[in-house]
C-alpha atoms as a PDB file:
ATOM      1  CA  UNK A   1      35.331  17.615  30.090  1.00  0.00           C
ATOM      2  CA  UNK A   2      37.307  20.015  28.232  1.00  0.00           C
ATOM      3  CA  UNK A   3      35.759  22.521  25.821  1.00  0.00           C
ATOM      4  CA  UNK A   4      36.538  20.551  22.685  1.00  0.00           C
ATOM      5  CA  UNK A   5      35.046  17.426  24.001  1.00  0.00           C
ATOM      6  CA  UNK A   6      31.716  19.218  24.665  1.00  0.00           C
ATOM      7  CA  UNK A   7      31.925  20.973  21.029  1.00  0.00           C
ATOM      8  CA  UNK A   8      32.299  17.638  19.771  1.00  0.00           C
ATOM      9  CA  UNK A   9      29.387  16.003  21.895  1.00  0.00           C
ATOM     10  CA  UNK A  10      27.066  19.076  20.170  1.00  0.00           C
ATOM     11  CA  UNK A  11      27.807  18.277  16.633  1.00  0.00           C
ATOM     12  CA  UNK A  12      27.371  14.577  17.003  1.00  0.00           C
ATOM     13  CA  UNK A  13      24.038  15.203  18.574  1.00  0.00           C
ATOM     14  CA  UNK A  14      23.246  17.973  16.161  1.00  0.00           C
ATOM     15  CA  UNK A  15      24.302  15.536  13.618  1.00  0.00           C
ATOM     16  CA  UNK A  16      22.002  12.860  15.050  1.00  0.00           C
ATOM     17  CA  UNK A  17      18.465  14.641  15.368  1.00  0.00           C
ATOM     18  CA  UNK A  18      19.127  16.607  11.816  1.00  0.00           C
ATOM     19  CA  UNK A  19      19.824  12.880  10.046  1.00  0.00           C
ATOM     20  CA  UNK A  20      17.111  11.504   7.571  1.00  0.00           C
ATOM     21  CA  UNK A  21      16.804   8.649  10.352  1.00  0.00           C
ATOM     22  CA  UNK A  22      16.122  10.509  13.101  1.00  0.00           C
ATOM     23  CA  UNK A  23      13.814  12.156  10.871  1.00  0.00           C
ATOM     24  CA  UNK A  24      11.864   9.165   9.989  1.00  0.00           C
ATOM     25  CA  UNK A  25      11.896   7.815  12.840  1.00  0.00           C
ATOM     26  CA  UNK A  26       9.986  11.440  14.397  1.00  0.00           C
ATOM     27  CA  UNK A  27       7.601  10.779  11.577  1.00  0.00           C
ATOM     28  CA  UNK A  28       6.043   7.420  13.143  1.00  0.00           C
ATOM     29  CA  UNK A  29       3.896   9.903  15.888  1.00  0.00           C
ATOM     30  CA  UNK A  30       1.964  10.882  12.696  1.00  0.00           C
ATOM     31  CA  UNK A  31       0.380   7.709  12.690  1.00  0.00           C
ATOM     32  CA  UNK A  32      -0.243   7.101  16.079  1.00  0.00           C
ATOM     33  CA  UNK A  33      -4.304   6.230  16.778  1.00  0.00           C
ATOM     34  CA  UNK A  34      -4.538   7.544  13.471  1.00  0.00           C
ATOM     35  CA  UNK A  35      -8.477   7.848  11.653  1.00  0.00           C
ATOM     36  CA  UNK A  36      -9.167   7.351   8.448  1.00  0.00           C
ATOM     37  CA  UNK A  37     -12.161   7.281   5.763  1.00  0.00           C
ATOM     38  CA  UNK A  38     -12.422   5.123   2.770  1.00  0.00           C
ATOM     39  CA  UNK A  39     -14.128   5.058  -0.201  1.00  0.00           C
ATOM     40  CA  UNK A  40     -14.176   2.279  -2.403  1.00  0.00           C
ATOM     41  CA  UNK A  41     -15.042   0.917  -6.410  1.00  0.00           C
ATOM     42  CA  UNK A  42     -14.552  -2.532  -8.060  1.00  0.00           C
ATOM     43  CA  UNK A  43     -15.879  -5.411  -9.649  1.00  0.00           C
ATOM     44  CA  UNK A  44     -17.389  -8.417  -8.088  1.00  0.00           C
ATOM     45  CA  UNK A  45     -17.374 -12.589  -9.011  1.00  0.00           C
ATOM     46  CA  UNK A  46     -19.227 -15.348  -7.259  1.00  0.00           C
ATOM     47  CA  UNK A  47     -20.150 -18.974  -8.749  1.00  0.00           C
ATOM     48  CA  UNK A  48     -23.550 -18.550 -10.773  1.00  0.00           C
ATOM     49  CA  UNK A  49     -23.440 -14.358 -10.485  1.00  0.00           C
ATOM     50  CA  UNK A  50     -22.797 -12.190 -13.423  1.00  0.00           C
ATOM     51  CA  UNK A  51     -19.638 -10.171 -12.961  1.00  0.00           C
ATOM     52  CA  UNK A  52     -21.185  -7.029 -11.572  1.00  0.00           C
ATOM     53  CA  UNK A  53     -19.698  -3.309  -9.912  1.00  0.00           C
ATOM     54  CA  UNK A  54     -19.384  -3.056  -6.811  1.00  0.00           C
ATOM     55  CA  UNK A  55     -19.089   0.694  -4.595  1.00  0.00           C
ATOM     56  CA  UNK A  56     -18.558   0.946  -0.748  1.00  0.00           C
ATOM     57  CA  UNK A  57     -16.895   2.509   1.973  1.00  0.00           C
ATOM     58  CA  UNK A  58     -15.591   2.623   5.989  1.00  0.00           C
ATOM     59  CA  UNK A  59     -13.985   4.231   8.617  1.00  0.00           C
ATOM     60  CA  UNK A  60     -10.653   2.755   9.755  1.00  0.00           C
ATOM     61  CA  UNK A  61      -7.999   3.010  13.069  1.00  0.00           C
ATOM     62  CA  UNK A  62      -4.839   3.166  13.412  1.00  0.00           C
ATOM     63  CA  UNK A  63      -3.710   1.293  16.163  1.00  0.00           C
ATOM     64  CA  UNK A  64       0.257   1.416  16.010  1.00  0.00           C
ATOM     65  CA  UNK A  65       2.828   1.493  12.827  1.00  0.00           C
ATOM     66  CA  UNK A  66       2.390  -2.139  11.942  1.00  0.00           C
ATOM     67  CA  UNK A  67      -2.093  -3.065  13.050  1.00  0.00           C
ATOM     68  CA  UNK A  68      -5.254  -1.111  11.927  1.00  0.00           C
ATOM     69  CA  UNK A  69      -8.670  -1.506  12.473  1.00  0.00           C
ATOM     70  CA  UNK A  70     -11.437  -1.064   9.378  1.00  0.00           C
ATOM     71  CA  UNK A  71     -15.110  -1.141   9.312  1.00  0.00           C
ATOM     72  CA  UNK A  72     -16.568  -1.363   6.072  1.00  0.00           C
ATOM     73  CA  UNK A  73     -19.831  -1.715   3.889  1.00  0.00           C
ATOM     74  CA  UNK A  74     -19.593  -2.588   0.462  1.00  0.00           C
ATOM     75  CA  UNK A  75     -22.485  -3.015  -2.040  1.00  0.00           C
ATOM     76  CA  UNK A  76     -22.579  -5.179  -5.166  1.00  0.00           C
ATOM     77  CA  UNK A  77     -24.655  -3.386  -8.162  1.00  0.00           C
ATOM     78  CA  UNK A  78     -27.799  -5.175  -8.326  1.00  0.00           C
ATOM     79  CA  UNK A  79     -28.714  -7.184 -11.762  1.00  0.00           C
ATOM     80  CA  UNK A  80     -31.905  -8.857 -12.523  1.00  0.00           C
ATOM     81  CA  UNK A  81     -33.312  -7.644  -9.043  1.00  0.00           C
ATOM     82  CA  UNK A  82     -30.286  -9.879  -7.359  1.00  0.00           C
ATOM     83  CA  UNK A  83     -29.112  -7.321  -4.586  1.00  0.00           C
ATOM     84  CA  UNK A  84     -25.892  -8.024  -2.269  1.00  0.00           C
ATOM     85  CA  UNK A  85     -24.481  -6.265   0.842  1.00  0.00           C
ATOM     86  CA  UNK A  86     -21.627  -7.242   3.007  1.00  0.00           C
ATOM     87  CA  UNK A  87     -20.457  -5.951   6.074  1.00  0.00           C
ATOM     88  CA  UNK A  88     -17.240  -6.344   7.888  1.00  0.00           C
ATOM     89  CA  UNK A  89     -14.764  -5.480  10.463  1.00  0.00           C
ATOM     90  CA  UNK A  90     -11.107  -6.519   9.827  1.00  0.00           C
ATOM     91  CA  UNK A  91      -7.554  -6.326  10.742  1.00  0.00           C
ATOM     92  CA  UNK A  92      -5.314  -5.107   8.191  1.00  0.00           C
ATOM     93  CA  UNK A  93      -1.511  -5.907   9.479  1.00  0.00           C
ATOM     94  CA  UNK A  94       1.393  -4.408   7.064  1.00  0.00           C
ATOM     95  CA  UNK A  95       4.200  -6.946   5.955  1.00  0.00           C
ATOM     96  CA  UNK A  96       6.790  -3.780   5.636  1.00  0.00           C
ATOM     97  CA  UNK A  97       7.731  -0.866   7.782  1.00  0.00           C
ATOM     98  CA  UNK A  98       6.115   2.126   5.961  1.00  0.00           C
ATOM     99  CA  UNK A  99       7.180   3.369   3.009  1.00  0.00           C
ATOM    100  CA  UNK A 100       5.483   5.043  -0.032  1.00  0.00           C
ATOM    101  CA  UNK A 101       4.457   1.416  -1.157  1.00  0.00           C
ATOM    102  CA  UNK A 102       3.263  -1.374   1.804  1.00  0.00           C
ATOM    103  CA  UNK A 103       2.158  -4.347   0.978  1.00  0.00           C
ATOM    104  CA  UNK A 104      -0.223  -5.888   4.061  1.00  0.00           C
ATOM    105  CA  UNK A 105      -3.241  -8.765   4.562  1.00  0.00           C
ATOM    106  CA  UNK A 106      -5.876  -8.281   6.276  1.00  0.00           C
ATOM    107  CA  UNK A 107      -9.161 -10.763   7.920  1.00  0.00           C
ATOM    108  CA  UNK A 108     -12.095 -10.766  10.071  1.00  0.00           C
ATOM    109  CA  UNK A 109     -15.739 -11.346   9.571  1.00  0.00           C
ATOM    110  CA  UNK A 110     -19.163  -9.575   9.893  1.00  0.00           C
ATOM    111  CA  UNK A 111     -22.684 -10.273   7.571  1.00  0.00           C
ATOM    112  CA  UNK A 112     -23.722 -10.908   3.772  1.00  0.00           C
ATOM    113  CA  UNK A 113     -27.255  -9.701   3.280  1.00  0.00           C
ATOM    114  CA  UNK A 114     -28.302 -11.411  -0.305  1.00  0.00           C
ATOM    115  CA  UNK A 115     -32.171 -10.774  -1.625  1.00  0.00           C
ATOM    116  CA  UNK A 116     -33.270 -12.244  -4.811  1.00  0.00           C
ATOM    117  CA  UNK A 117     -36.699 -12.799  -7.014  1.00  0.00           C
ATOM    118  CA  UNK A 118     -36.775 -15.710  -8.319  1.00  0.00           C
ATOM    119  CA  UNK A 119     -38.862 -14.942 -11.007  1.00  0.00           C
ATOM    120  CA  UNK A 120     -36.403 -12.956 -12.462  1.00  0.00           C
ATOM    121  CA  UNK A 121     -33.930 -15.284 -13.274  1.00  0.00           C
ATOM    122  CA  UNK A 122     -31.776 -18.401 -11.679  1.00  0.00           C
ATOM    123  CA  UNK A 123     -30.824 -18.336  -8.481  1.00  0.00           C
ATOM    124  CA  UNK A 124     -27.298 -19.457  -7.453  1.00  0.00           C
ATOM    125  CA  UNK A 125     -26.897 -22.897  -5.902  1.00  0.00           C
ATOM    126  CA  UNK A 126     -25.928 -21.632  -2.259  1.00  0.00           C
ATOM    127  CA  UNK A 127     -29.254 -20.157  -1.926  1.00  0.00           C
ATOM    128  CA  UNK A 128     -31.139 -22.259  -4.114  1.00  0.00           C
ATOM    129  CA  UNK A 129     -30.997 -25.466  -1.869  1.00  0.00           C
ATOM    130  CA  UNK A 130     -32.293 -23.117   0.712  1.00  0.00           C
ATOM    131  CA  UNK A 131     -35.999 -22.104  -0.878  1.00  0.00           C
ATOM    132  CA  UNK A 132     -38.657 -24.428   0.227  1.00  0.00           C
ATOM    133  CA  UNK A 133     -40.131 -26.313  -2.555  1.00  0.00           C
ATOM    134  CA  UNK A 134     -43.254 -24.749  -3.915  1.00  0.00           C
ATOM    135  CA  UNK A 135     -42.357 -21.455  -1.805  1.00  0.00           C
ATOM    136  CA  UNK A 136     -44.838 -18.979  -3.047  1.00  0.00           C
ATOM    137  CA  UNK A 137     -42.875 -15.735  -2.349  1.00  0.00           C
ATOM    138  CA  UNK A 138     -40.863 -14.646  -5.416  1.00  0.00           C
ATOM    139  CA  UNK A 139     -38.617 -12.270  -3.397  1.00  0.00           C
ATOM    140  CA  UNK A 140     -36.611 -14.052  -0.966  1.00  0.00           C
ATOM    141  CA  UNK A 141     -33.480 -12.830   1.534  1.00  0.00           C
ATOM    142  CA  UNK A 142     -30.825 -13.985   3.025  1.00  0.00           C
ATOM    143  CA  UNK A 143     -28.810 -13.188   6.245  1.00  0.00           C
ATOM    144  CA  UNK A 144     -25.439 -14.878   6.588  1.00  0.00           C
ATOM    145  CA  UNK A 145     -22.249 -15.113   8.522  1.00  0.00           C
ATOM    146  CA  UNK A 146     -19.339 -14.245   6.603  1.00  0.00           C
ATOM    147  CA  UNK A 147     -15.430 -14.531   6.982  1.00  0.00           C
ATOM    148  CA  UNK A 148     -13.763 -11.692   5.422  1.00  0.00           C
ATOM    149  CA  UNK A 149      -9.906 -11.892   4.169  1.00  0.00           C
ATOM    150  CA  UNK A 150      -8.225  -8.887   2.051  1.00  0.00           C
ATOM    151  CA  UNK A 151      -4.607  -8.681   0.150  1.00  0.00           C
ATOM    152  CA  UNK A 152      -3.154  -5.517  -1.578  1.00  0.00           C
ATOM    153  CA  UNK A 153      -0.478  -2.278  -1.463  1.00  0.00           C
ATOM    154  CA  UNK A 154      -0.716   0.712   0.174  1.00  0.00           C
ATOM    155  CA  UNK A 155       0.311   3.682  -1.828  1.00  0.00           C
ATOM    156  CA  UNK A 156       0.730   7.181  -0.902  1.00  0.00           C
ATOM    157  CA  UNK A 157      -0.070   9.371  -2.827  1.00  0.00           C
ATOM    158  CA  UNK A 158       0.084  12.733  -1.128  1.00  0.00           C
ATOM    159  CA  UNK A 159       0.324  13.452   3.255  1.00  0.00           C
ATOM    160  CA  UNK A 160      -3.157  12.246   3.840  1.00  0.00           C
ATOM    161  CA  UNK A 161      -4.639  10.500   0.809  1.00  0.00           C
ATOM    162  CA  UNK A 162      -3.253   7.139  -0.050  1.00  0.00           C
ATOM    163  CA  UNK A 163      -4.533   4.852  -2.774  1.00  0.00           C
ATOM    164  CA  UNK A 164      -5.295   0.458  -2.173  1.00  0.00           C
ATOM    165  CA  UNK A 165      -5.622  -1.791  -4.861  1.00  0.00           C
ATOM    166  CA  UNK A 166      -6.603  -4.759  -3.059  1.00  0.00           C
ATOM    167  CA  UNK A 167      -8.355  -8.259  -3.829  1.00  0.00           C
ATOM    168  CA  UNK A 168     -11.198  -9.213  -1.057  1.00  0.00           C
ATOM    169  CA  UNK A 169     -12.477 -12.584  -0.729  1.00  0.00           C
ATOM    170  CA  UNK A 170     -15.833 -12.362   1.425  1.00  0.00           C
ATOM    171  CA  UNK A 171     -16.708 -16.242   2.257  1.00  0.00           C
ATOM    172  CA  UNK A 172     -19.854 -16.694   3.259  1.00  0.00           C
ATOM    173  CA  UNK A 173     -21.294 -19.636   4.934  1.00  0.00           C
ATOM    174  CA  UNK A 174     -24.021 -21.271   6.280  1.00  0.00           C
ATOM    175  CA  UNK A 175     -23.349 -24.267   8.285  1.00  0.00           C
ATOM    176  CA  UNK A 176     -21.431 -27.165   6.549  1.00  0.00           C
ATOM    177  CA  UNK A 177     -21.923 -25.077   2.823  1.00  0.00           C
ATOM    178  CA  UNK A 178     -19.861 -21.553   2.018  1.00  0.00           C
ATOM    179  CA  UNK A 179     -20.272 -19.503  -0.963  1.00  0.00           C
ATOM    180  CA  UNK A 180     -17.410 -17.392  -2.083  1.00  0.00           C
ATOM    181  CA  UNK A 181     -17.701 -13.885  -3.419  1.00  0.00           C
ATOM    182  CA  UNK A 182     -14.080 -12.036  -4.732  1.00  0.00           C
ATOM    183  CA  UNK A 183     -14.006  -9.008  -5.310  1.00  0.00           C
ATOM    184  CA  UNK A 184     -11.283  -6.706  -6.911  1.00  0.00           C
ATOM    185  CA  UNK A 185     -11.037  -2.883  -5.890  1.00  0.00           C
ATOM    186  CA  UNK A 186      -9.412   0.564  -5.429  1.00  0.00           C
ATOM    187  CA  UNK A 187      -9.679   1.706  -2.113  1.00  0.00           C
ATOM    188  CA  UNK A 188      -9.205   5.488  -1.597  1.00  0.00           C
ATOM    189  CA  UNK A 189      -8.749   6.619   1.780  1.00  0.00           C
ATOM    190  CA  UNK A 190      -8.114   9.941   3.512  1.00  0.00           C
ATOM    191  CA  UNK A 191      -5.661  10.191   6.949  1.00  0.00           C
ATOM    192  CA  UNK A 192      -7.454  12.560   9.242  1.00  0.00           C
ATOM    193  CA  UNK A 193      -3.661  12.913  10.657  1.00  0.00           C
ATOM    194  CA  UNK A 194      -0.867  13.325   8.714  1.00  0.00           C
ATOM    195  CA  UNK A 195       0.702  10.279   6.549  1.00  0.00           C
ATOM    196  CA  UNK A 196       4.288   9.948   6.860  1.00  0.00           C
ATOM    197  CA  UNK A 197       6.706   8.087   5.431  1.00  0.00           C
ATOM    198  CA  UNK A 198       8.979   6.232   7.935  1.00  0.00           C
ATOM    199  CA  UNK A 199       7.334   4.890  10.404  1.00  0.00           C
END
């Protein structure tokens, strides 16, 4: 190979790792088993329920560019002494390769926790059909099974802090019946590794 040859063979490889796809495509290792911590803050709407706030959080893992994993809590602001509290574990898959926006969906399942007093004011219809007649405890809880399902963009905002507006639809269920709480939030989560665009 003569002298120009390998000069030429240089600057095409120089060429290659110093291009802006190269570069992106470097970037995907920062998200690679990636950790990240989210805090959350919304508003909340089931059939019979007041429109109330909702706060939360969870810890989620990056499994590769496309599939993460997120555990989360979130906890509807209690009105007339009627107190909610889901918990979930879902799969959040991206519909784009990453750029500073990503749209993705997400599902999974996990537990409703619902506690009312019934002398405080009605009860919704889910839970209602589920007192005894003539119970004579006012407070009353509820443990349920619930299907989780979430829709929304990913936005960066900076290397490790990106922002989700997202609607959640927790469906919960109990045998044959299902109750359907939606829920409408901005997710805030921190990248313990760094967030690049690219991958």
């Amino acid at each position: 190979m003569t002298r120009n040859a390998v000069l030429f063979a240089a600057f095409i490889v120089g060429q290659t790792l110093a291009s802006p796809t190269f570069a992106q495509t470097a970037a995907t290792h920062d998200w690679t088993h990636g950790t990240t911590l989210t805090g959350q803050t919304g508003a909340a709407a089931a059939p019979s329920a007041d429109t109330r706030a909702t706060f939360g959080g969870g810890f989620g893992w990056t499994i590769n560019r496309w599939t993460s994993i997120e555990a989360s809590g979130v906890w509807l602001v209690p009105r007339n002494d009627d107190h909610g509290f889901a918990a979930n574990l879902m799969a959040l898959v991206n519909l784009t390769r990453h750029t500073r926006v990503v749209p993705f969906v997400g599902g999974g399942g996990g537990l409703y926790i619902a506690s009312f007093d019934t002398s405080a004011g009605p009860v919704p219809g889910f839970y209602q059909a589920r007192i005894p007649d003539g119970s004579a405890t006012a407070h009353q809880t509820f443990t349920d099974p619930m299907f989780a399902f979430s829709g929304g963009v990913d936005i960066l905002a900076s290397g490790r802090w990106t922002i989700r507006p997202a609607v959640d639809v927790k469906l919960v269920t109990d045998g044959s019946s299902a109750y359907t709480i939606t829920i409408a939030a901005v997710h805030i989560a921190y990248h313990f590794d760094h967030h690049g665009v690219g991958r």
